[in-house]
C-alpha atoms as a PDB file:
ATOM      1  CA  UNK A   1       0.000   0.000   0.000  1.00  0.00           C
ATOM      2  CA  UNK A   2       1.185   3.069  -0.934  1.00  0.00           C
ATOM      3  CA  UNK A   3       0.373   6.413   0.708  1.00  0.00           C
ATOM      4  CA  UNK A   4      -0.421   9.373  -1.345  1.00  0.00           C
ATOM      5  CA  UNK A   5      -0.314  13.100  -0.366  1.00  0.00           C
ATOM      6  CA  UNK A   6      -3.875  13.876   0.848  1.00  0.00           C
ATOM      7  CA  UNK A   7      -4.695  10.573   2.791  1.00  0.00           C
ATOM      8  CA  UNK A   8      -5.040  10.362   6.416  1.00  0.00           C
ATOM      9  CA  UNK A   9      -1.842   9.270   8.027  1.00  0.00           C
ATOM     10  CA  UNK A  10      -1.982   6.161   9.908  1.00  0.00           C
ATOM     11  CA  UNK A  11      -2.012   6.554  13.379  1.00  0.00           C
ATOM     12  CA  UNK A  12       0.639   4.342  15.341  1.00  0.00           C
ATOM     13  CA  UNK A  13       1.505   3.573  18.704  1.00  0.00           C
ATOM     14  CA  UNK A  14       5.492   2.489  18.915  1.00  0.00           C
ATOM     15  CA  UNK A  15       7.944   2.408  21.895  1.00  0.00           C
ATOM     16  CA  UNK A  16      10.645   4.916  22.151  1.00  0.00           C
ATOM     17  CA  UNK A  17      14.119   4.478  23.019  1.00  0.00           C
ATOM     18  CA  UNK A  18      13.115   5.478  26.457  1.00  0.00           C
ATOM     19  CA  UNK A  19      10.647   2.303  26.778  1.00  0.00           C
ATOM     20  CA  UNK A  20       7.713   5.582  26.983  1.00  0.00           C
ATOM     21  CA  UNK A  21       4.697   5.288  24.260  1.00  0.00           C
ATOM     22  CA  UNK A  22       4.811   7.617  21.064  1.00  0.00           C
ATOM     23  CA  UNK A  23       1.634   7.629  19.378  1.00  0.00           C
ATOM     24  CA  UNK A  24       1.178   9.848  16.482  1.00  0.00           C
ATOM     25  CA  UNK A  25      -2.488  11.081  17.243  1.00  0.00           C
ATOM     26  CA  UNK A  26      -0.861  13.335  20.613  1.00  0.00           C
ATOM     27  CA  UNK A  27       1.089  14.845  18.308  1.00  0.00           C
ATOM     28  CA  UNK A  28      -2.246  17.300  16.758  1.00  0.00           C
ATOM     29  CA  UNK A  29      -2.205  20.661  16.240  1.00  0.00           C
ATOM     30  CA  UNK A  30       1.584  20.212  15.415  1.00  0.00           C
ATOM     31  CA  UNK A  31       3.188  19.259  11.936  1.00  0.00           C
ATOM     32  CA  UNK A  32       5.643  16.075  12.754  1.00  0.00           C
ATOM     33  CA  UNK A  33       7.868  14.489   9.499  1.00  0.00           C
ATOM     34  CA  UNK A  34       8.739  11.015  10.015  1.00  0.00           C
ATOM     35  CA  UNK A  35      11.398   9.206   8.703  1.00  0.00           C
ATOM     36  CA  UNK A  36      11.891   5.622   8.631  1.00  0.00           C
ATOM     37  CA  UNK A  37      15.324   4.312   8.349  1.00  0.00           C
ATOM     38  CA  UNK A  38      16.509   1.070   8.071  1.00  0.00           C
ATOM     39  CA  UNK A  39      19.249   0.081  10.424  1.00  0.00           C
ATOM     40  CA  UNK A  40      20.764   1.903  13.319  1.00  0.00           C
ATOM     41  CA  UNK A  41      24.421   2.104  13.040  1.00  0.00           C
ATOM     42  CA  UNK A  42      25.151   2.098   9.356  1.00  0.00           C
ATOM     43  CA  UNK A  43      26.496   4.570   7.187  1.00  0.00           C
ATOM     44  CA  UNK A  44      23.603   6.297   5.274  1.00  0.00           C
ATOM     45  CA  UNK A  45      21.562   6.315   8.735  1.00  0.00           C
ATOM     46  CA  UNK A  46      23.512   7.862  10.795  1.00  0.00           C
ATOM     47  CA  UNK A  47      24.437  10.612   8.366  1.00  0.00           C
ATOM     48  CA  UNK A  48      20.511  11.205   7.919  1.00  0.00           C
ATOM     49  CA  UNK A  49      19.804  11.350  11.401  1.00  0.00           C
ATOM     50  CA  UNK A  50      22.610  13.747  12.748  1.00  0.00           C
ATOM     51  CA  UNK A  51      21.666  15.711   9.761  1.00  0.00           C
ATOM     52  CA  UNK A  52      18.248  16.154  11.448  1.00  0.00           C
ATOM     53  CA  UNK A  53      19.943  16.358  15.015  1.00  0.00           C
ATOM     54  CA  UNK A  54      21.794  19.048  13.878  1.00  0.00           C
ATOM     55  CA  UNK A  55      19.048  21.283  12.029  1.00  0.00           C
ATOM     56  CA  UNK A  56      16.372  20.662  14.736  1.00  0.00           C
ATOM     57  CA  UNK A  57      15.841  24.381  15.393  1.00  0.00           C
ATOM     58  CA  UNK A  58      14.766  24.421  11.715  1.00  0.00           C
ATOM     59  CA  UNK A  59      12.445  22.144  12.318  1.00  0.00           C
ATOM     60  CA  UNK A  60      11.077  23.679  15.293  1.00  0.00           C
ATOM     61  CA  UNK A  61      10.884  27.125  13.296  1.00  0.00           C
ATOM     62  CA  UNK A  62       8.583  25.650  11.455  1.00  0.00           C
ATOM     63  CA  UNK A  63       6.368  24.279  14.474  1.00  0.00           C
ATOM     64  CA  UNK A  64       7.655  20.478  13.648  1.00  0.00           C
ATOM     65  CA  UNK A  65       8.696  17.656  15.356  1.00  0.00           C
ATOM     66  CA  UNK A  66      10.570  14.474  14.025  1.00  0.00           C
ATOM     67  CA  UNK A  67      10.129  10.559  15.032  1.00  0.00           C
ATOM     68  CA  UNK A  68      12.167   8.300  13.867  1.00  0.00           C
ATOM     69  CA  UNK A  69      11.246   5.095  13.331  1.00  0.00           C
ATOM     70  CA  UNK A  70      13.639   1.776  12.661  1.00  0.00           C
ATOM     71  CA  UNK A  71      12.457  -1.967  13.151  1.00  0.00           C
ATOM     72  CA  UNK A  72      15.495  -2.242  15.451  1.00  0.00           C
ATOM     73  CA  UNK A  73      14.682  -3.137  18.964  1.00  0.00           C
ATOM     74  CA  UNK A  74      14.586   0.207  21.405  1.00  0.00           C
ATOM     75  CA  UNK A  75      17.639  -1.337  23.356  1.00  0.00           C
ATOM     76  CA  UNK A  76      19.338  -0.591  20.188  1.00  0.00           C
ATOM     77  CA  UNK A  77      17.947   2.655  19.382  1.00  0.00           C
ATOM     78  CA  UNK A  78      18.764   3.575  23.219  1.00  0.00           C
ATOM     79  CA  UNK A  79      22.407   2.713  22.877  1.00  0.00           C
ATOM     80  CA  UNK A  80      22.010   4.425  18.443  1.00  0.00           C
ATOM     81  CA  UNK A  81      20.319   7.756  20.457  1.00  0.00           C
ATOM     82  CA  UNK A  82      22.594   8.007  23.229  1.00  0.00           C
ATOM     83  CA  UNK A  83      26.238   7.614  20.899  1.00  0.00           C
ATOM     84  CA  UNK A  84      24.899  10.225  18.899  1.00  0.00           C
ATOM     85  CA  UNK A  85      23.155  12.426  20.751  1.00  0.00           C
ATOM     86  CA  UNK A  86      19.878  12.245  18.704  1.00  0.00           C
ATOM     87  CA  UNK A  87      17.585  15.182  20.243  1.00  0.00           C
ATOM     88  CA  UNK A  88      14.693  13.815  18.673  1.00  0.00           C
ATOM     89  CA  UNK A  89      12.508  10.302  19.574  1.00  0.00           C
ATOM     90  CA  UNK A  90      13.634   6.650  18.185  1.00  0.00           C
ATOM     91  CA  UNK A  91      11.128   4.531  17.760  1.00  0.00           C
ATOM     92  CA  UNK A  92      11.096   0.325  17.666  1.00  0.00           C
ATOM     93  CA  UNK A  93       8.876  -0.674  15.058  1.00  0.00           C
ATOM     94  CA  UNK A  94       9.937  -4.039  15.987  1.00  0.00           C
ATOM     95  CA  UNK A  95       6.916  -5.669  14.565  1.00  0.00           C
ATOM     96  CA  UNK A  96       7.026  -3.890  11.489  1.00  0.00           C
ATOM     97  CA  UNK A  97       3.325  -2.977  11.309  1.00  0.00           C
ATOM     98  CA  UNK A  98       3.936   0.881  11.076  1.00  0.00           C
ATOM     99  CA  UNK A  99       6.571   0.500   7.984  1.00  0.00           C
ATOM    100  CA  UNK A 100       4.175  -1.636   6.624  1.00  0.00           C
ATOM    101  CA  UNK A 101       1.157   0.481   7.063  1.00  0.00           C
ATOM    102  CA  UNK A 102       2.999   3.406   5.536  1.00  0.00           C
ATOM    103  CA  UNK A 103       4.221   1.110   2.453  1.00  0.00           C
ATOM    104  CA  UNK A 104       7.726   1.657   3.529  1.00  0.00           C
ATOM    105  CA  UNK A 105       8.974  -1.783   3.942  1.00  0.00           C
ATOM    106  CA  UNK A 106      11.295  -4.087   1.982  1.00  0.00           C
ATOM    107  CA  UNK A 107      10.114  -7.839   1.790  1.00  0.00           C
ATOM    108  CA  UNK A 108      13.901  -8.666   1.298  1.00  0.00           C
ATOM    109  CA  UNK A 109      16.733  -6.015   2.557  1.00  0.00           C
ATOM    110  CA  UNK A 110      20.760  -6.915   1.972  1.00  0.00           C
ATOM    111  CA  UNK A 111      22.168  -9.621   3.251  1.00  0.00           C
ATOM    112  CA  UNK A 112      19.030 -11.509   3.025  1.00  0.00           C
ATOM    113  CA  UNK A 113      17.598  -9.527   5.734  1.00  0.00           C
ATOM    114  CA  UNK A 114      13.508  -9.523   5.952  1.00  0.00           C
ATOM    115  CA  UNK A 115      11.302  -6.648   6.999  1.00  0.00           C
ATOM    116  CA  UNK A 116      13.501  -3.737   7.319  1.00  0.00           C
ATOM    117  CA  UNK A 117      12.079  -0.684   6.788  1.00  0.00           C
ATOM    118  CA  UNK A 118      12.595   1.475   3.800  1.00  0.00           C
ATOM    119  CA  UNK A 119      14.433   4.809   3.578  1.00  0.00           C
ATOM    120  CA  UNK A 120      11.033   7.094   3.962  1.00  0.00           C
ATOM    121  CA  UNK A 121       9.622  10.520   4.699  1.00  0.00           C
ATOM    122  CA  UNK A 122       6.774  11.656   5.448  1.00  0.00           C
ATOM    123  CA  UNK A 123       5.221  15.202   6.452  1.00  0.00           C
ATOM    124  CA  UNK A 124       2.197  15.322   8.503  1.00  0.00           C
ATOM    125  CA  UNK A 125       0.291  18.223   8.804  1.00  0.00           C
ATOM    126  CA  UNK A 126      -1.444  19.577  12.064  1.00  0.00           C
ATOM    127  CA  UNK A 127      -4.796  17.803  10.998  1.00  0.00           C
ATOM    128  CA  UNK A 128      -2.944  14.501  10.716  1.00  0.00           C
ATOM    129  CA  UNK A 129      -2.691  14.357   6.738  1.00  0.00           C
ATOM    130  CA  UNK A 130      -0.119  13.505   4.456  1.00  0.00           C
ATOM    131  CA  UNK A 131       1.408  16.340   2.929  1.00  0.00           C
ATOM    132  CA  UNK A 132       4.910  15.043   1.627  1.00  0.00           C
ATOM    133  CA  UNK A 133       5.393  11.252   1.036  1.00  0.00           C
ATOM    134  CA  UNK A 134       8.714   9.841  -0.089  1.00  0.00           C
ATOM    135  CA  UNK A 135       9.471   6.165   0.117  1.00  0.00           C
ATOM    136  CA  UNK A 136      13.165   5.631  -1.646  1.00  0.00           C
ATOM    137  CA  UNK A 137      13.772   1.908  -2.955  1.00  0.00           C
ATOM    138  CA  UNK A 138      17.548   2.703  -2.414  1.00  0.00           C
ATOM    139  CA  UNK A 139      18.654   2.691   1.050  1.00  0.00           C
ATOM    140  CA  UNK A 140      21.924   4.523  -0.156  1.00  0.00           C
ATOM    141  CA  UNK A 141      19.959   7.861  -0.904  1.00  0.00           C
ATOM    142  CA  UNK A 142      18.550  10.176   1.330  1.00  0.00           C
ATOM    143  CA  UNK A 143      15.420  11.507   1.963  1.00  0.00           C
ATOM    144  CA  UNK A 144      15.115  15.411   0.011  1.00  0.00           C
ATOM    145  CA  UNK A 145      15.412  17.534   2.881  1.00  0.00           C
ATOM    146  CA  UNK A 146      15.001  20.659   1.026  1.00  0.00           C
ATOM    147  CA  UNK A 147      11.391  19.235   0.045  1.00  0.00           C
ATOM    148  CA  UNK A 148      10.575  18.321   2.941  1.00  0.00           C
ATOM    149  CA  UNK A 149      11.401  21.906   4.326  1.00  0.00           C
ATOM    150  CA  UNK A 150       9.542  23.631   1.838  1.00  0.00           C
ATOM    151  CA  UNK A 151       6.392  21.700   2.495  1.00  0.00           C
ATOM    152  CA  UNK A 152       6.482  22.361   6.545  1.00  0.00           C
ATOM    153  CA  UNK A 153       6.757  26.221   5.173  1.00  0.00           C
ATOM    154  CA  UNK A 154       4.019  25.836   3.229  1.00  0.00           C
ATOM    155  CA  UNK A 155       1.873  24.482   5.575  1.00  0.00           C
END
């Protein structure tokens, strides 16, 4: 399934590094982007995310938060957050329903890896709609941060 721009963003309940409950749905009357990301640790991922730690005062500018959401378990994310100093929630979508609900999941990753979640971001608007979807099929790109930018200003 894929989501469009427009369509009501699936709500989703997902532990944080923390072991606290994020749900998306406490987030209204705020925009929030969300990113999935495959694996914590690697290359690509950590780039992305200390790309986002380290603009976060752009993000709040634009009255946005950021989750980000891996199928690693939150021990890992803990230990992923904590390394890098992530200012911004990691989330275990250990049982992959979230990437799956989004359409951001690969049925067969490297390695011969199962059900990791694809390279993905979304932009959800106060009312809890899609406004920016991007799902990448290669886990070496990055998500268009400039995009998703000039959506939250647009919003």
């Amino acid at each position: 399934m894929s989501l469009q721009i427009g369509d009501k963003a699936p709500d989703f309940t997902l532990k944080a590094s923390d072991k606290s409950d994020v749900t998306l749905s406490s987030y209204a009357g705020k925009n929030v982007v969300v990113l999935f990301f495959p694996l914590a640790f690697t290359g690509v991922c950590t780039t992305e995310l200390c790309s986002i730690r380290d603009n976060k005062a752009d993000y709040e500018a634009l009255d946005a938060e950021v989750l980000a959401i891996s199928v690693d378990s939150l021990f890992t994310l803990d230990k992923f957050k904590s390394e890098q100093g992530y200012n911004f929630p990691l989330l275990s979508d250990w049982n992959k329903e979230t990437a799956k609900a989004y359409g951001a999941l690969y049925d067969e990753f490297v390695l011969g890896m199962k059900g990791v979640a694809k390279r993905s971001a979304f932009v959800v608007d106060k009312d809890g709609i899609i406004r920016y979807a991007e799902v990448l099929e290669n886990a070496g790109e990055l998500p268009n941060f400039a995009a998703i930018n000039e959506t939250l200003k647009s919003i």
